[in-house]
PDB file of N, CA and C in Angstrom:
ATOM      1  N   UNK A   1     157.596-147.474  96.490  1.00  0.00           N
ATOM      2  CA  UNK A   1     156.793-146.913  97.538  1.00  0.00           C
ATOM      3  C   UNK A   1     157.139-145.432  97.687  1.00  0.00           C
ATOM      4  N   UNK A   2     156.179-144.761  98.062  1.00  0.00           N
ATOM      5  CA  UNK A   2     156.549-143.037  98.250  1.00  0.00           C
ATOM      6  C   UNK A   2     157.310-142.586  99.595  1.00  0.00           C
ATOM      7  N   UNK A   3     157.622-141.584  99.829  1.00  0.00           N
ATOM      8  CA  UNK A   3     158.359-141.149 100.622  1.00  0.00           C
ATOM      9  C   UNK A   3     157.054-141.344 102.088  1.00  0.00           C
ATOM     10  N   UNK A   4     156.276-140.966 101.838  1.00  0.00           N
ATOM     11  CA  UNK A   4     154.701-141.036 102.886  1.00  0.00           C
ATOM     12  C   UNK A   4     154.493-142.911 103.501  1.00  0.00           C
ATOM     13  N   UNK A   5     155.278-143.904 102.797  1.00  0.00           N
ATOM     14  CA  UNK A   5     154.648-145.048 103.423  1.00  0.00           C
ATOM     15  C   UNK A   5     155.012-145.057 104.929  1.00  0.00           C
ATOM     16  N   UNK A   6     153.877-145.891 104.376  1.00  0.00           N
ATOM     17  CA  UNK A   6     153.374-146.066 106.851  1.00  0.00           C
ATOM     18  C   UNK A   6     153.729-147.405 106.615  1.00  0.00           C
ATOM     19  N   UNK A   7     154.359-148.158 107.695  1.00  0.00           N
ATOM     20  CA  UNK A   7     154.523-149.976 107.716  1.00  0.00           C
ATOM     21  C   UNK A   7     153.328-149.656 108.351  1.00  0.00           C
ATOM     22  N   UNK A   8     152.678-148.956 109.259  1.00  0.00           N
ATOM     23  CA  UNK A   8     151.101-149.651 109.787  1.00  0.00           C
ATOM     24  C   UNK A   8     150.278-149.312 109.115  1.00  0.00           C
ATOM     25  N   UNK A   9     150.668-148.862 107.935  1.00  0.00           N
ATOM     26  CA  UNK A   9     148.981-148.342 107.378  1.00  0.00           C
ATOM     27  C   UNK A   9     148.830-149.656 106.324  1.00  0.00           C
ATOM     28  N   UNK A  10     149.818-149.902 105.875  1.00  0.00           N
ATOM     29  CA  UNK A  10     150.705-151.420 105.103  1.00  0.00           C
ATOM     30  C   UNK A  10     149.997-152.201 105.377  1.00  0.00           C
ATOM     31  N   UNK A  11     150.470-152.339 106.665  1.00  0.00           N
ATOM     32  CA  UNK A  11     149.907-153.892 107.288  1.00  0.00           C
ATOM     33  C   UNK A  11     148.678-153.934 107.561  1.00  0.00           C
ATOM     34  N   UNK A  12     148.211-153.067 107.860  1.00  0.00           N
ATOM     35  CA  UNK A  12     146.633-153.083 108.474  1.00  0.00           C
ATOM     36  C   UNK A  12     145.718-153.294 106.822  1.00  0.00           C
ATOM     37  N   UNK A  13     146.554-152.549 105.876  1.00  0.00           N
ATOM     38  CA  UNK A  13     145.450-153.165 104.319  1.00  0.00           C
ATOM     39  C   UNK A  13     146.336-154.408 103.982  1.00  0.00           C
ATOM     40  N   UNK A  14     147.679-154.592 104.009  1.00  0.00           N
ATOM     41  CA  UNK A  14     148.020-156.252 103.450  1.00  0.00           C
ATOM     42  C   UNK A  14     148.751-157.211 104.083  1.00  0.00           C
ATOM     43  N   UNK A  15     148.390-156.799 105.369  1.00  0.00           N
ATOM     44  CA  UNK A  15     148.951-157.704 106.604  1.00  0.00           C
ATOM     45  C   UNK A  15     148.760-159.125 106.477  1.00  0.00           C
ATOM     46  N   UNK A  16     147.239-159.713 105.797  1.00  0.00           N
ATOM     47  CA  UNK A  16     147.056-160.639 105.653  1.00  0.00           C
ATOM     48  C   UNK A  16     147.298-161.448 104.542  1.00  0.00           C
ATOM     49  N   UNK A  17     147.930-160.560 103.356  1.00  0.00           N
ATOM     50  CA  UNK A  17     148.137-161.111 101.932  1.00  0.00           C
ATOM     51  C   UNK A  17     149.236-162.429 101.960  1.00  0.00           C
ATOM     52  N   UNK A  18     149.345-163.201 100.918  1.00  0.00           N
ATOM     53  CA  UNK A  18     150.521-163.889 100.585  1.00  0.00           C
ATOM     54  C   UNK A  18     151.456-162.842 100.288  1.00  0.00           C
ATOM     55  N   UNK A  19     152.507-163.066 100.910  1.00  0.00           N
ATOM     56  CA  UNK A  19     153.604-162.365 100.785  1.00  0.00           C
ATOM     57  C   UNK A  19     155.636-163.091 100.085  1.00  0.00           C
ATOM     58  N   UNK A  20     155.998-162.811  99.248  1.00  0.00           N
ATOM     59  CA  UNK A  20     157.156-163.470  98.908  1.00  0.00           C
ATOM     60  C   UNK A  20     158.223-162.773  99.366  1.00  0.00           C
ATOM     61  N   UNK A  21     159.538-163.434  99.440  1.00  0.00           N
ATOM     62  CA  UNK A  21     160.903-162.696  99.613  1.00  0.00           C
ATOM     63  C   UNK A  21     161.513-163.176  99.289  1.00  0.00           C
ATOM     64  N   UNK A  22     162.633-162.490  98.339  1.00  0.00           N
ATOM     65  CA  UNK A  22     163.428-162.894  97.652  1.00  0.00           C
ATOM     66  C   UNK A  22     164.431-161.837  97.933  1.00  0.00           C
ATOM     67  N   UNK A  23     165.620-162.801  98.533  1.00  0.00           N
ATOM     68  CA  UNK A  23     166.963-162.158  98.859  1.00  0.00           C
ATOM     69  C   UNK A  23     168.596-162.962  98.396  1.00  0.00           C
ATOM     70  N   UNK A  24     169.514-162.073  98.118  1.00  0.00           N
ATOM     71  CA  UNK A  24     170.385-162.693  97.716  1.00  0.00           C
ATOM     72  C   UNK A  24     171.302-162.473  98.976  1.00  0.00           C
ATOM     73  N   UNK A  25     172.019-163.272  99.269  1.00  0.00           N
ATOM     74  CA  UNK A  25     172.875-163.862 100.403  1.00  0.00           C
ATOM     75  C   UNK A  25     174.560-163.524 100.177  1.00  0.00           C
ATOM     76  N   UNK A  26     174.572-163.616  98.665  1.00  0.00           N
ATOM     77  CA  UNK A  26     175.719-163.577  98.013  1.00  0.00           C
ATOM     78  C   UNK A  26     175.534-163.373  96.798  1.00  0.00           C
ATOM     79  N   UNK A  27     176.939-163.190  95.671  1.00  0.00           N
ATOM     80  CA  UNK A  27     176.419-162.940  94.509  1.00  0.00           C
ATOM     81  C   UNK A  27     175.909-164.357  93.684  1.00  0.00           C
ATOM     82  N   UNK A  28     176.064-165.443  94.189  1.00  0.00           N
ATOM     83  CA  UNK A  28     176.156-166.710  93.614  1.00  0.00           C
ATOM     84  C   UNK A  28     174.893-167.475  94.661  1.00  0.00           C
ATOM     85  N   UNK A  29     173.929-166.634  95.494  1.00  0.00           N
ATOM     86  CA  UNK A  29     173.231-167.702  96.150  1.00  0.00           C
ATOM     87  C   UNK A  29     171.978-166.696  96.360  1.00  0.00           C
ATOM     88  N   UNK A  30     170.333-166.951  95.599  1.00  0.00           N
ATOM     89  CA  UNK A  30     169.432-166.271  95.725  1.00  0.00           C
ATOM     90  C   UNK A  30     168.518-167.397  96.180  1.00  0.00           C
ATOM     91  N   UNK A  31     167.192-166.635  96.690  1.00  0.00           N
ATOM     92  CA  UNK A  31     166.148-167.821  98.071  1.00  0.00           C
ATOM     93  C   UNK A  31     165.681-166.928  97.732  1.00  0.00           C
ATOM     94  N   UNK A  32     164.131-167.717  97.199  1.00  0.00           N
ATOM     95  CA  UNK A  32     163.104-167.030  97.259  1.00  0.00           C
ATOM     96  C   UNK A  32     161.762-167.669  98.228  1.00  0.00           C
ATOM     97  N   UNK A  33     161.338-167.133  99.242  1.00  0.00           N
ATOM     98  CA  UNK A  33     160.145-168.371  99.927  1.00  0.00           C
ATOM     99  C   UNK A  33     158.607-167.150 100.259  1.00  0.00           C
ATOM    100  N   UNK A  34     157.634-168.100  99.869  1.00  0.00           N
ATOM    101  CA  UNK A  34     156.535-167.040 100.128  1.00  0.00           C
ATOM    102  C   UNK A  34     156.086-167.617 101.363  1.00  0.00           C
ATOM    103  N   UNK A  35     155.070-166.593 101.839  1.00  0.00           N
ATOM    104  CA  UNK A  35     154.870-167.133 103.227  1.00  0.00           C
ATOM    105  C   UNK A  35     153.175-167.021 103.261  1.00  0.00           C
ATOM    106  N   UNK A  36     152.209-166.799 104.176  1.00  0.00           N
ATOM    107  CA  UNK A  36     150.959-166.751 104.067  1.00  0.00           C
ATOM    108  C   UNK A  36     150.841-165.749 104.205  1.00  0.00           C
ATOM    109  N   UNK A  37     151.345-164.808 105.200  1.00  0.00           N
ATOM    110  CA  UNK A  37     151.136-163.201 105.444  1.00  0.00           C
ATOM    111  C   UNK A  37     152.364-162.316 105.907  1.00  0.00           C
ATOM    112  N   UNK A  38     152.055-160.998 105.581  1.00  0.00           N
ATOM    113  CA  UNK A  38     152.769-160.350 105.369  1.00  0.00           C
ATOM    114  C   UNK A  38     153.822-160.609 106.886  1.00  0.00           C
ATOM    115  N   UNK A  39     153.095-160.454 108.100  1.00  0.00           N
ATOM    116  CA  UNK A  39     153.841-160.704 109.223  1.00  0.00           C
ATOM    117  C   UNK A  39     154.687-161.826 109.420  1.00  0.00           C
ATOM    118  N   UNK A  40     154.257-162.871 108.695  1.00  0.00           N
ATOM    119  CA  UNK A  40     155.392-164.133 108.691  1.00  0.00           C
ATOM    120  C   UNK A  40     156.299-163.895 107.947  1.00  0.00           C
ATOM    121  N   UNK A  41     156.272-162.907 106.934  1.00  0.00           N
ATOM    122  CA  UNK A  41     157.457-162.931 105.584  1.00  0.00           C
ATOM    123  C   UNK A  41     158.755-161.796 106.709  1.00  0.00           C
ATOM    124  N   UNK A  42     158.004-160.644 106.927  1.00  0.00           N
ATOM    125  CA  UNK A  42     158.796-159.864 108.111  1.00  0.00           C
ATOM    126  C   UNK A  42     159.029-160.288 109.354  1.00  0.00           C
ATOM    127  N   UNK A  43     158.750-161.084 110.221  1.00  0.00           N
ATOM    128  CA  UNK A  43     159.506-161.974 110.740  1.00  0.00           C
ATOM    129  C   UNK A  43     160.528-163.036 111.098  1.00  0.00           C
ATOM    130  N   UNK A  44     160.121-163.384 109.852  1.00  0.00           N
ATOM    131  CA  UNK A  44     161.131-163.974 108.847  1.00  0.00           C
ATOM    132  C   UNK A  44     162.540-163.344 108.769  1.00  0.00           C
ATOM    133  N   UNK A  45     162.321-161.814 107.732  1.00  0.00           N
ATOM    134  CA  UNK A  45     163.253-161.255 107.717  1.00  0.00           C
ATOM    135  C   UNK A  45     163.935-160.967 108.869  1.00  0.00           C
ATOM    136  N   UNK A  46     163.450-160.528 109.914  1.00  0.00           N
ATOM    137  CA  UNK A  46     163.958-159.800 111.093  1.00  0.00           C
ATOM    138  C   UNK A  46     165.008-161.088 111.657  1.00  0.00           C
ATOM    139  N   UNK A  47     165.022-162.355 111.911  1.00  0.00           N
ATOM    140  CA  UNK A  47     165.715-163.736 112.072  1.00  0.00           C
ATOM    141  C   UNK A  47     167.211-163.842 111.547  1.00  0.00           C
ATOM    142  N   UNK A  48     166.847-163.009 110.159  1.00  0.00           N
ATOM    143  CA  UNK A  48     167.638-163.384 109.362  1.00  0.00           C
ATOM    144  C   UNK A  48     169.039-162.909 109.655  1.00  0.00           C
ATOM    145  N   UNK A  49     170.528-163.918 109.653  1.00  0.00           N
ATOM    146  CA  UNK A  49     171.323-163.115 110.572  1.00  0.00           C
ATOM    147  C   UNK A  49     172.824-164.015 109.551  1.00  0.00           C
ATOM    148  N   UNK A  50     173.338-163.110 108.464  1.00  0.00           N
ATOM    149  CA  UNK A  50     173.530-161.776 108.164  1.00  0.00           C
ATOM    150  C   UNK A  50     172.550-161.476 107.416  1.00  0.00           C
ATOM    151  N   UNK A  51     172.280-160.399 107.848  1.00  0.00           N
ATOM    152  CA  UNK A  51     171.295-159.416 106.803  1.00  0.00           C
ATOM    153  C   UNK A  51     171.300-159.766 105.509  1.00  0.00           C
ATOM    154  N   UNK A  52     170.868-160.442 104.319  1.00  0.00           N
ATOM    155  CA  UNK A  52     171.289-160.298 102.800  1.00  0.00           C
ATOM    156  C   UNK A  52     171.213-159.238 102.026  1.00  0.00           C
ATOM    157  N   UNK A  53     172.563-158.930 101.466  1.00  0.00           N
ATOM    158  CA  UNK A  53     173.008-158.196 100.433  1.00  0.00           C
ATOM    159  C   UNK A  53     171.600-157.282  99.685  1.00  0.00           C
ATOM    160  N   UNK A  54     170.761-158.485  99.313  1.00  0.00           N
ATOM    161  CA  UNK A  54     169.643-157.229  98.304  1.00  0.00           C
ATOM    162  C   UNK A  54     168.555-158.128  98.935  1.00  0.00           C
ATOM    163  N   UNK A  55     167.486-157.726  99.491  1.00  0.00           N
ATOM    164  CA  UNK A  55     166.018-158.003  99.740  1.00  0.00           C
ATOM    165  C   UNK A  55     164.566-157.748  98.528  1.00  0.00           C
ATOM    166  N   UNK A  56     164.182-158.401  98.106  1.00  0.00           N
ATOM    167  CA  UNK A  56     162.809-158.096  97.590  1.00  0.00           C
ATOM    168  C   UNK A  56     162.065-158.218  98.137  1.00  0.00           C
ATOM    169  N   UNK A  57     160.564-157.723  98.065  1.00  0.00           N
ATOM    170  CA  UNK A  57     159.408-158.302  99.056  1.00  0.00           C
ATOM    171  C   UNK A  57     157.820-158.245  98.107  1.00  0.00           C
ATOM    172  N   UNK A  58     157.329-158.829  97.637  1.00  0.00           N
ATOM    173  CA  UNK A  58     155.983-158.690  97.077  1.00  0.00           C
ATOM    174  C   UNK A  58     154.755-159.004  97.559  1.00  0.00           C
ATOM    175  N   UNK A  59     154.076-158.473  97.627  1.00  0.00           N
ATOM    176  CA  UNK A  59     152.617-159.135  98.271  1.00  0.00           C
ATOM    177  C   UNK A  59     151.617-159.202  97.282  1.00  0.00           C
ATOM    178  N   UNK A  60     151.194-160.366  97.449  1.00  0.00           N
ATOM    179  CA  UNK A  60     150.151-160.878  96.025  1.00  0.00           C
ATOM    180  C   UNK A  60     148.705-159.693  96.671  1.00  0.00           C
ATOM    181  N   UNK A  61     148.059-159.255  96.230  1.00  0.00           N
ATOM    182  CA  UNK A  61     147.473-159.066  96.028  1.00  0.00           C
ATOM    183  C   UNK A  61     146.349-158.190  95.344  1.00  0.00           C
ATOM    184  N   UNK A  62     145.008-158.458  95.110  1.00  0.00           N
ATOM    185  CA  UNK A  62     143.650-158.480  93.882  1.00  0.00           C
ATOM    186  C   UNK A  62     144.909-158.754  92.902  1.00  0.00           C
ATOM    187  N   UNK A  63     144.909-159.832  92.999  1.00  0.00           N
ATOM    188  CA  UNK A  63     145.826-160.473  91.827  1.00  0.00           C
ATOM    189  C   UNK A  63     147.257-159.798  90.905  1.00  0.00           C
ATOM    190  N   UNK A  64     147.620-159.347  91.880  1.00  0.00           N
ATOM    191  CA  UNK A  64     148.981-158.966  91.272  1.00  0.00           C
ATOM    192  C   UNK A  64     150.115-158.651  92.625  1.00  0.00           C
ATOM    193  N   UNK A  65     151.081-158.626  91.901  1.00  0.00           N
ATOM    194  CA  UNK A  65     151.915-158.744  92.646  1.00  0.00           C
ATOM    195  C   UNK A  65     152.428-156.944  93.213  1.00  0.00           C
ATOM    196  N   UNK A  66     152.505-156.912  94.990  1.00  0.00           N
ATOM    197  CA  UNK A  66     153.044-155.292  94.847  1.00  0.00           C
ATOM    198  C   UNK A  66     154.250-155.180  95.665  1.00  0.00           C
ATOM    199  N   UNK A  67     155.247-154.764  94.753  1.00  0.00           N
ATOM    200  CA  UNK A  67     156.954-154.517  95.304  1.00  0.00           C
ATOM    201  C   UNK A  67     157.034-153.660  96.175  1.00  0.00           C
ATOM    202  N   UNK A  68     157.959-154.048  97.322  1.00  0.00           N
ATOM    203  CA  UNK A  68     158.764-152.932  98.482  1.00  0.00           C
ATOM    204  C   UNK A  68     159.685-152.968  98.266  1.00  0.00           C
ATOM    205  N   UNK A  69     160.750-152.011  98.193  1.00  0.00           N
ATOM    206  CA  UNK A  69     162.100-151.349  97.722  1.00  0.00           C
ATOM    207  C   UNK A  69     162.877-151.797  98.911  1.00  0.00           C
ATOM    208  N   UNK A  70     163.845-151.470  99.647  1.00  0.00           N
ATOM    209  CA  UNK A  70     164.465-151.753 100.584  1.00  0.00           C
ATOM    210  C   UNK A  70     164.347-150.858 101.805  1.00  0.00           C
ATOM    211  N   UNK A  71     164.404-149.504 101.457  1.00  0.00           N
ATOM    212  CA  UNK A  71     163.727-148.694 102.553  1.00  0.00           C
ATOM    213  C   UNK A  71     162.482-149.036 103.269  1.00  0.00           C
ATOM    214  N   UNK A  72     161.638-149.658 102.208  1.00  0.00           N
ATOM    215  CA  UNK A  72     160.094-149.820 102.778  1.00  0.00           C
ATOM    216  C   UNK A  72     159.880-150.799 103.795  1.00  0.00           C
ATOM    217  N   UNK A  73     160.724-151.821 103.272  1.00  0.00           N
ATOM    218  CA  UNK A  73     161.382-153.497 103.825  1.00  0.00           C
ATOM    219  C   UNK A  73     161.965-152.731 104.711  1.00  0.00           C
ATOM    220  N   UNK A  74     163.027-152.466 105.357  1.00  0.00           N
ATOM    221  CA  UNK A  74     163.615-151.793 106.584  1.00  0.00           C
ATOM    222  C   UNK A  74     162.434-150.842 107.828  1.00  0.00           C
ATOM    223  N   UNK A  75     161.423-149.921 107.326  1.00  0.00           N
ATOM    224  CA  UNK A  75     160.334-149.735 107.889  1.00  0.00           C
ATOM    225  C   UNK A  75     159.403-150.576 108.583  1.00  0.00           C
ATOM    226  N   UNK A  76     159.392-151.641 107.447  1.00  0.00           N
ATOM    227  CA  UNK A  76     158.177-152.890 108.085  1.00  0.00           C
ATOM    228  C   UNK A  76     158.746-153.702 109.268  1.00  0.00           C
ATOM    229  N   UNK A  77     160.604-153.678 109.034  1.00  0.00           N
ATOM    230  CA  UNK A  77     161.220-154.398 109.986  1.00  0.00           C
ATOM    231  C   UNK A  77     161.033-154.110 111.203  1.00  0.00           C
ATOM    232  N   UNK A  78     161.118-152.521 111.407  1.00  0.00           N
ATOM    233  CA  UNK A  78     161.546-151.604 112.483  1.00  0.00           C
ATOM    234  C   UNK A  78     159.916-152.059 113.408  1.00  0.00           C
ATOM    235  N   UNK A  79     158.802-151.128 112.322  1.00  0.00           N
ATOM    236  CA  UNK A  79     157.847-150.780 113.108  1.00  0.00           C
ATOM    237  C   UNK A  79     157.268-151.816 113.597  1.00  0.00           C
ATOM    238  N   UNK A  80     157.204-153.184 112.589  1.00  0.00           N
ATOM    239  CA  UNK A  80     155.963-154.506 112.855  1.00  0.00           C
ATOM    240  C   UNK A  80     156.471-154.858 114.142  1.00  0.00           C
TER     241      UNK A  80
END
């Protein structure tokens, strides 16, 4: 993601996408669960208590999959 991402400009085009997350907990324990939309996957995260080590986040969509880095994931946390 560029230095310019908006979490609301995000959500408002893929708020509604299938969204996955995949985080590791430890070095020996990774969870991956998709959710229906983007707001359930970041909600999700925000619950989550300890924070995990490395976060992924993808949102399916027009058929492909699109990655958030960890900064971007920390934005969506803050602002959603």
């Amino acid at each position: 993601m560029s230095e310019n991402f908006s979490a609301k400009e995000t959500f408002a085009i893929y708020g509604e996408s299938e969204t996955t997350v995949t985080f590791v907990r430890d070095e020996f324990f990774t969870e991956e669960k998709t959710f229906p939309t983007m707001r359930d996957a970041v909600d999700y995260l925000k619950a989550l208590s300890p924070i995990p080590l490395e976060i992924v986040l993808r949102i399916r969509a027009h058929g492909r999959d699109i990655p958030f880095d960890r900064k971007s994931i920390a934005k969506l946390m803050h602002e959603l």
